[in-house]
N, C-alpha and C. Protein backbone atom coordinates (compact mmCIF):
# COMPACT_ATOMS: atom_id res chain seq x y z
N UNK A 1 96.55 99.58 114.80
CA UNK A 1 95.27 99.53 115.47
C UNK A 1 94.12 99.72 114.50
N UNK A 2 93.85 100.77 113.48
CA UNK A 2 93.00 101.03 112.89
C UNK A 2 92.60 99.70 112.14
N UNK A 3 93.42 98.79 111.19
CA UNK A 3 93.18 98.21 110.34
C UNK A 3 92.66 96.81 111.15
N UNK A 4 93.21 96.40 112.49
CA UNK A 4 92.47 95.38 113.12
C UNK A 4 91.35 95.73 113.62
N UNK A 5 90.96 97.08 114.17
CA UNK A 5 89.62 97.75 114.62
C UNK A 5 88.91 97.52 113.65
N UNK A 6 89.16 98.07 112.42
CA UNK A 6 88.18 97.82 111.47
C UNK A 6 87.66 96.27 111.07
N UNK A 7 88.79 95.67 110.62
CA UNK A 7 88.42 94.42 110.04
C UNK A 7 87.52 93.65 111.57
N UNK A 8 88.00 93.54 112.56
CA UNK A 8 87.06 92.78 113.69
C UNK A 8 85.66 93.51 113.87
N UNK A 9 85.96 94.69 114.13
CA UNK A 9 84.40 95.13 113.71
C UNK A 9 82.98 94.49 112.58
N UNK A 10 84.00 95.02 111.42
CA UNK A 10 83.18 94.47 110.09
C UNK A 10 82.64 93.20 110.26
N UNK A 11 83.52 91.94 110.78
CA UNK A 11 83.56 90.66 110.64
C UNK A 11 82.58 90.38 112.03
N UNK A 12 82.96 91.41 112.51
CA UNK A 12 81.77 90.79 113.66
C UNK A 12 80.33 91.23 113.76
N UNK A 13 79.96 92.14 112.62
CA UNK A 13 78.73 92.50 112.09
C UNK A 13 78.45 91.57 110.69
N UNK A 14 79.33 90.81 110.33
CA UNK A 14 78.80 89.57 109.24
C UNK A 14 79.37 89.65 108.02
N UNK A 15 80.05 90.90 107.87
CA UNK A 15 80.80 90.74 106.56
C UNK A 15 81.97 90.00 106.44
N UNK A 16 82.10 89.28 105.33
CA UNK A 16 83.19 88.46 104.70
C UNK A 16 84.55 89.37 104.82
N UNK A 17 85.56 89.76 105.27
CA UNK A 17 86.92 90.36 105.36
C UNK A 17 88.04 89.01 105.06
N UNK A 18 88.44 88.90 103.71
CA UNK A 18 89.73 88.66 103.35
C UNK A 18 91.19 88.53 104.50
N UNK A 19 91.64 87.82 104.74
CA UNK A 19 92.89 87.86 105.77
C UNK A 19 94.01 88.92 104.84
N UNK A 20 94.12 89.87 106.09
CA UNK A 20 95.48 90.82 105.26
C UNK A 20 96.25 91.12 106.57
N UNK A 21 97.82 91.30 105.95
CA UNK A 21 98.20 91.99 107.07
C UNK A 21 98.55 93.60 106.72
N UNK A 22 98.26 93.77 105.36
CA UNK A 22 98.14 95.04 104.69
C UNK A 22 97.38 96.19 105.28
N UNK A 23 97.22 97.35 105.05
CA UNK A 23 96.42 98.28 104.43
C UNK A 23 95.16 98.13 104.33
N UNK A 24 95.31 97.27 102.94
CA UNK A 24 94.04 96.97 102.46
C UNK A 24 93.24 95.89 102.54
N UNK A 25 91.69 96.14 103.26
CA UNK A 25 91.17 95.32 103.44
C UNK A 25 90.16 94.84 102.75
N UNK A 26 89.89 93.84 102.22
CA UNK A 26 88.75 93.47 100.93
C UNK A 26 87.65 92.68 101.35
N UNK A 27 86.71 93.69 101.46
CA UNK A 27 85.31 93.22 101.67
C UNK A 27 84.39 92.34 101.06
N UNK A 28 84.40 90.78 100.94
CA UNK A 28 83.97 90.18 99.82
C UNK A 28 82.49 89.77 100.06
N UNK A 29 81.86 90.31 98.34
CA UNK A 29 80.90 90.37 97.87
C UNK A 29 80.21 89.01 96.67
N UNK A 30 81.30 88.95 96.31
CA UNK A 30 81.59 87.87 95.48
C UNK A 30 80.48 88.27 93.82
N UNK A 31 80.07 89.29 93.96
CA UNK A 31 79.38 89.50 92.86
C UNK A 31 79.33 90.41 92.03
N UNK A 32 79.72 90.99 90.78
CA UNK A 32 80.54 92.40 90.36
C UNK A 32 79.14 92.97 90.29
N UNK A 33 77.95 92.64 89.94
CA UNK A 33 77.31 94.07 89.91
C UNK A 33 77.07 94.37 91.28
N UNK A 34 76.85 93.78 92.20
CA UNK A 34 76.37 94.34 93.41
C UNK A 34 77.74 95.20 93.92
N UNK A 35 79.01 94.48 93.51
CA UNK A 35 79.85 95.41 94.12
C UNK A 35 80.11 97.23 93.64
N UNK A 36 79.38 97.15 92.38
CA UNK A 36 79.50 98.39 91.66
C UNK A 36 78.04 99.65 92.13
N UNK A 37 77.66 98.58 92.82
CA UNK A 37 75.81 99.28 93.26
C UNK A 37 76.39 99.57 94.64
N UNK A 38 76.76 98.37 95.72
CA UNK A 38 77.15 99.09 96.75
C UNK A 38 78.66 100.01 96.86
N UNK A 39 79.41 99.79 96.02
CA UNK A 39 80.76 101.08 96.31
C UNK A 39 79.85 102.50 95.92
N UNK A 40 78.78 102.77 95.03
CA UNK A 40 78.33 103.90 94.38
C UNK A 40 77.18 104.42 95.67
N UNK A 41 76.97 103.20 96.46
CA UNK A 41 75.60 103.42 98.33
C UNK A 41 76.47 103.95 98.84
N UNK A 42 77.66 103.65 99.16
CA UNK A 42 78.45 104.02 99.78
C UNK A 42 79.21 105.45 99.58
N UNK A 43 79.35 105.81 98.16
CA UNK A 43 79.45 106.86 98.29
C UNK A 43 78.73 108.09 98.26
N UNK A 44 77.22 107.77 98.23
CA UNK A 44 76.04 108.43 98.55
C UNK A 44 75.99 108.59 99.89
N UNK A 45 76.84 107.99 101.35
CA UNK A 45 76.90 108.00 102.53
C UNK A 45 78.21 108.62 102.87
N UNK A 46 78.96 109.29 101.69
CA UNK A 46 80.33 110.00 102.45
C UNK A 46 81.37 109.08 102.63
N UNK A 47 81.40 107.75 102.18
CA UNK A 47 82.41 106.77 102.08
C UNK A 47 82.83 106.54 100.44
N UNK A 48 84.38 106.85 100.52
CA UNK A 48 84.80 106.61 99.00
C UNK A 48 85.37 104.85 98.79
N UNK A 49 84.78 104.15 98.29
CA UNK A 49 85.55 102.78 98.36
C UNK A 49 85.36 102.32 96.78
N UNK A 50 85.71 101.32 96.60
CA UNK A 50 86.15 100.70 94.85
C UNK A 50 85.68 99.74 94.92
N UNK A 51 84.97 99.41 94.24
CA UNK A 51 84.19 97.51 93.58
C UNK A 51 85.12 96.84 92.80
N UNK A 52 85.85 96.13 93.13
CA UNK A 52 86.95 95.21 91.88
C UNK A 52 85.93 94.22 91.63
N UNK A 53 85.83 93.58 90.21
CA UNK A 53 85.72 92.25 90.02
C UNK A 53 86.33 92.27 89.03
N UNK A 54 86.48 91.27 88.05
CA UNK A 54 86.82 90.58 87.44
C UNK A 54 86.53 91.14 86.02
N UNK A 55 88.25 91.55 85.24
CA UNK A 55 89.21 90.55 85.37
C UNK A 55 90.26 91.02 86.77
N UNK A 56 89.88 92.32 87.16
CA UNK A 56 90.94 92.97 88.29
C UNK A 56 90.81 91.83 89.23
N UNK A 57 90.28 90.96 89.95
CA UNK A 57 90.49 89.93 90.82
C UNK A 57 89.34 89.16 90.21
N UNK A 58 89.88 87.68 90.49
CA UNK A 58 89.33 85.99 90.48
C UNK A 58 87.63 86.55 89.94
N UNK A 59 87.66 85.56 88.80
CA UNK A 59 85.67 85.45 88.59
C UNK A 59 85.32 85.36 90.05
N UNK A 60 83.97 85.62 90.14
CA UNK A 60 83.34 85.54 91.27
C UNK A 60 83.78 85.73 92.39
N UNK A 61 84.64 87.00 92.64
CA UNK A 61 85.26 87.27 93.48
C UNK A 61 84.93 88.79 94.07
N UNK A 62 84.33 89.35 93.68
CA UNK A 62 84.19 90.34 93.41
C UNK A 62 84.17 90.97 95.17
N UNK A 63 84.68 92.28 95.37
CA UNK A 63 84.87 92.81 96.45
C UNK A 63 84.56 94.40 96.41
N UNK A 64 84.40 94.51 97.57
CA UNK A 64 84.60 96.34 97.98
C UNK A 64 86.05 96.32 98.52
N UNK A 65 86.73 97.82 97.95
CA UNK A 65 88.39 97.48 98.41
C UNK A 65 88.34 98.92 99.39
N UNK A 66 89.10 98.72 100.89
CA UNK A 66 88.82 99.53 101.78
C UNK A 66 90.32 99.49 102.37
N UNK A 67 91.03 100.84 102.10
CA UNK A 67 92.06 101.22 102.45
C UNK A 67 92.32 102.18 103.97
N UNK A 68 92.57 101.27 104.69
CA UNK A 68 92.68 101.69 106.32
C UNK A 68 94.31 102.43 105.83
N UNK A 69 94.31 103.86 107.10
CA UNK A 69 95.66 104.98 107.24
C UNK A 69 95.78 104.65 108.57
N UNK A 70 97.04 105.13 108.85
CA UNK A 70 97.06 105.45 110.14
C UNK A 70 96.34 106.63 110.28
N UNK A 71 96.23 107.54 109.62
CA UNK A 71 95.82 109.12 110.01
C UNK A 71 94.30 109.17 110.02
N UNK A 72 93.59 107.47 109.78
CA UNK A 72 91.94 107.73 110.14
C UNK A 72 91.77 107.82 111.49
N UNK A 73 90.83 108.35 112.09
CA UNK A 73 90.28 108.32 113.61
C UNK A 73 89.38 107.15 113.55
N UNK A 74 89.33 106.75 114.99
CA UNK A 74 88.30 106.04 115.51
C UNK A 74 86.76 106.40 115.04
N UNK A 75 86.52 107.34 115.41
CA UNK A 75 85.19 108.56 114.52
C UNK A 75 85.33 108.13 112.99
N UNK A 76 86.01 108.19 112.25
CA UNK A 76 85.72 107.93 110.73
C UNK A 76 85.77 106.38 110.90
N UNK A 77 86.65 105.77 111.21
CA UNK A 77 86.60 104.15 111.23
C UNK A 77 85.02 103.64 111.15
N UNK A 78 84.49 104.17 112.29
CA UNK A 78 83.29 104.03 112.95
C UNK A 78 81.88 104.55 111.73
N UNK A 79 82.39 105.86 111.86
CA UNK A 79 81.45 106.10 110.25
C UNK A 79 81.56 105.08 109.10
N UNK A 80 82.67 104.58 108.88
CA UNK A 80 82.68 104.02 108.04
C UNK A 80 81.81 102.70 108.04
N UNK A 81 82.23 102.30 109.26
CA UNK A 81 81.66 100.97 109.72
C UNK A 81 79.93 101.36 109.60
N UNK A 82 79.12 101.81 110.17
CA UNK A 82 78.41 102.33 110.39
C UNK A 82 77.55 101.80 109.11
N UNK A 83 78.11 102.73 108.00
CA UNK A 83 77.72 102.95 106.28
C UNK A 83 77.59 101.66 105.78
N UNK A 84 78.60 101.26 106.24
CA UNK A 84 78.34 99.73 105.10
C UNK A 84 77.58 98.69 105.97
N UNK A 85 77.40 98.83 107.48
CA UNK A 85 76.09 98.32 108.17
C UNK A 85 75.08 98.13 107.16
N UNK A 86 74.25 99.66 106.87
CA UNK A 86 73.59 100.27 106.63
C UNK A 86 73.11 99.73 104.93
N UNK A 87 74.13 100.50 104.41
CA UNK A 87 74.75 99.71 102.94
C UNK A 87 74.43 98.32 102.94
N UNK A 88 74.65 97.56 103.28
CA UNK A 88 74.82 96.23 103.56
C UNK A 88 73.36 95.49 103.73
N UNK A 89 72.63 96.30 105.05
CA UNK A 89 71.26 95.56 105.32
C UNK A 89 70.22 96.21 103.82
N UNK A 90 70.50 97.38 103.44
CA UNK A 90 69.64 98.27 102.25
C UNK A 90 69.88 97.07 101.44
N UNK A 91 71.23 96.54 101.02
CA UNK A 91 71.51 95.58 99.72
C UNK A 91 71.00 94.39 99.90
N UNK A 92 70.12 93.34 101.66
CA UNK A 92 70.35 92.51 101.51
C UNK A 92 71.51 91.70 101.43
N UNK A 93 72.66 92.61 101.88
CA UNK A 93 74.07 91.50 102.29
C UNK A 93 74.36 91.05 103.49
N UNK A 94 73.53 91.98 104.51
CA UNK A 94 73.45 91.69 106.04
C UNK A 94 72.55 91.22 106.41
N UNK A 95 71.94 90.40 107.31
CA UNK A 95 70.25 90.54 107.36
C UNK A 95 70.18 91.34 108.87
């Protein structure tokens, strides 16, 4: 439940979400510095997440990497979601 809550959420507020049936879900940014500016917004909001780009994944690929548990709540899901709203419209990735 958590990891489809999340990803339909995200995707239905406008962010790019990667198809997984994993864990991990990759928020694509497609641009390494912005991904290194927003994982560092994000953790100024109480969210710990990772900026990969390149060479760790594809040139111009660049992502936020967001590891859904079973042991998150709905409440943190939601925070989370929330942050990178937030994150997101501050960066100009949402409008």
């Amino acid at each position: 439940m958590g990891r489809d809550f999340y990803k339909d959420r995200m995707m239905a507020t406008g962010f790019d979400i990667k198809p997984t049936q994993s864990a991990i879900c990759a928020v694509m940014l497609y641009d390494a510095r912005l991904s290194q500016v927003f994982a560092a917004r994000m953790k100024d909001e109480g969210i710990y997440v990772t900026g990969f780009y390149y060479p760790v994944v594809p040139k111009d690929q660049a992502r936020i990497r967001v590891q859904i548990s079973a042991a998150h709540t709905r409440e943190q899901l939601d925070k989370c979601i929330v942050a990178f709203i937030k994150v997101g419209k501050d960066l100009n990735v949402l409008k």
